[in-house]
Protein backbone atom coordinates (compact mmCIF):
# COMPACT_ATOMS: atom_id res chain seq x y z
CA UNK A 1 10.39 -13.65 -9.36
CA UNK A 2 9.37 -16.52 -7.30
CA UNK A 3 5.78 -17.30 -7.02
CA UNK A 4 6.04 -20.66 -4.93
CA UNK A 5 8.20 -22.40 -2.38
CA UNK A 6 7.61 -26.30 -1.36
CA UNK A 7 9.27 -28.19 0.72
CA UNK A 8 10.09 -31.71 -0.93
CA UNK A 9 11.57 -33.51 2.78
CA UNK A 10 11.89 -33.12 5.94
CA UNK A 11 15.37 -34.98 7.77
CA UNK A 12 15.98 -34.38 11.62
CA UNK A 13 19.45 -34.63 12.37
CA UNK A 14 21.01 -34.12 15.97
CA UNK A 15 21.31 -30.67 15.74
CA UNK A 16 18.04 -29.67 13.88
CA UNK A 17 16.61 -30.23 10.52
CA UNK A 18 17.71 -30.75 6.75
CA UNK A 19 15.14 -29.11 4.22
CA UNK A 20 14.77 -29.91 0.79
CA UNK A 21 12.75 -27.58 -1.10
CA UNK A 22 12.71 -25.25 -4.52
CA UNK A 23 11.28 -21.89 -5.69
CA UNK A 24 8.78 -21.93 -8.49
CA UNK A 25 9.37 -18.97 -10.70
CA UNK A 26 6.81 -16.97 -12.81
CA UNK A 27 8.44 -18.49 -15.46
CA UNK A 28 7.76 -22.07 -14.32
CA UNK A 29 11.26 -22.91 -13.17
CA UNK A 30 12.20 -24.79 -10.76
CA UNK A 31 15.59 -24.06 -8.48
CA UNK A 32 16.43 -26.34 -5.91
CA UNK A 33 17.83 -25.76 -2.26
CA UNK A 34 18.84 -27.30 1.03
CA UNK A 35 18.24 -25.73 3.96
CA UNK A 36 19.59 -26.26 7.66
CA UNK A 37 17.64 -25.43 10.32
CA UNK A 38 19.43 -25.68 13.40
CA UNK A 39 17.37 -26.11 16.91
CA UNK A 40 18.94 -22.48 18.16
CA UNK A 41 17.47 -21.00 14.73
CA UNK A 42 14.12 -22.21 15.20
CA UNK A 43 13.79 -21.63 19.01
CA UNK A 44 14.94 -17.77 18.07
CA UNK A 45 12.22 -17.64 15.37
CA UNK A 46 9.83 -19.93 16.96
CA UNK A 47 10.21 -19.35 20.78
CA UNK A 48 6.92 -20.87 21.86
CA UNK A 49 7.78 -24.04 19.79
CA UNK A 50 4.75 -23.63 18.57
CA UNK A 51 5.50 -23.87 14.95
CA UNK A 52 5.86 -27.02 12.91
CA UNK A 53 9.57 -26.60 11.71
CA UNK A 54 8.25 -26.96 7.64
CA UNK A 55 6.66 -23.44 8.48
CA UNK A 56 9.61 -22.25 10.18
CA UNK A 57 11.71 -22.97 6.79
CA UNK A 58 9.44 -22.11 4.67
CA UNK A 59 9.41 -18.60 6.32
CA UNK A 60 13.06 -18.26 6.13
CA UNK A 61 12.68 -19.32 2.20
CA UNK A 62 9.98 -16.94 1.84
CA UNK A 63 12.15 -14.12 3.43
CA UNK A 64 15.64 -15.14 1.31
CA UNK A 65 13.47 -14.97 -1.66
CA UNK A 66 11.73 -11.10 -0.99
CA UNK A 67 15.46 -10.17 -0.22
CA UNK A 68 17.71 -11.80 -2.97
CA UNK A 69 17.83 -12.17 -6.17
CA UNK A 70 16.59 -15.71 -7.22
CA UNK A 71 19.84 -16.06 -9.13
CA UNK A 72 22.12 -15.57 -6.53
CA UNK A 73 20.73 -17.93 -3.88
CA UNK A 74 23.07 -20.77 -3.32
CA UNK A 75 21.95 -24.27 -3.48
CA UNK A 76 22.80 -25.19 -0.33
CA UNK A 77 22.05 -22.95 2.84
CA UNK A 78 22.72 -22.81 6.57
CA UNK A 79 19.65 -20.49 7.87
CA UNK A 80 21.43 -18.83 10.73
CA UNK A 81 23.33 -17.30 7.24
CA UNK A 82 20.11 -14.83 7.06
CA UNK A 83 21.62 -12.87 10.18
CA UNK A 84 24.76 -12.03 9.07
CA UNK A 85 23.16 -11.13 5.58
CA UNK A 86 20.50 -8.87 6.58
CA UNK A 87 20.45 -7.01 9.77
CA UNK A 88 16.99 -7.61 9.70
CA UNK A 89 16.33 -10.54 10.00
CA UNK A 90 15.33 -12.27 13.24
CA UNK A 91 12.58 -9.69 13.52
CA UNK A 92 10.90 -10.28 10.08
CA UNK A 93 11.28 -14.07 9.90
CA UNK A 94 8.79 -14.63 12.61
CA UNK A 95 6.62 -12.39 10.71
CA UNK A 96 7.05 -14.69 7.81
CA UNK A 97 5.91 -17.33 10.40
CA UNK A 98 2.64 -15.34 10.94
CA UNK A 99 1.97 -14.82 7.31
CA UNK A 100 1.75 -18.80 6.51
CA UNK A 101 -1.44 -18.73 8.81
């Protein structure tokens, strides 16, 4: 179960950002991941631009984790991925948003 995310870096590239972050497990693990967040993903989530991008990603983190199984999240991720997963989605992640408040 995870217990913690944190976001290591930040990196804007032209189309968005680069993430790097892990999950801390109850067990004191650590799991890496890189995350893209591409401009279109956070103006769906964020459509105010209101939200500093770190709390966009660490929403979408927060949601991945409450939906998959810590060992089958891939090391590397692309977030507009979370909409073809779960159906879902682009309604709870700005919820996520909320919650980091």
């Amino acid at each position: 179960m995870v217990i913690q995310i944190e976001i290591l870096s930040e990196h804007e590239i032209p189309t968005g950002w680069v993430f790097d972050a892990h999950f801390l497990t109850e067990s004191g693990d650590l799991q890496p991941i890189a995350l893209r967040l591409s401009w279109a993903d956070y103006n769906l989530w964020s459509p105010d631009g209101a939200d500093e991008p770190y709390k966009v990603a660490e929403a979408v983190l927060s949601y991945l984790a409450a939906m998959t199984p810590l060992v089958e999240i891939r090391p590397k991720l692309e977030a507009s991925q979370l909409r073809r997963m779960f159906d879902d989605a682009d309604d709870a992640i700005p919820n996520y948003i909320r919650r980091s408040f």
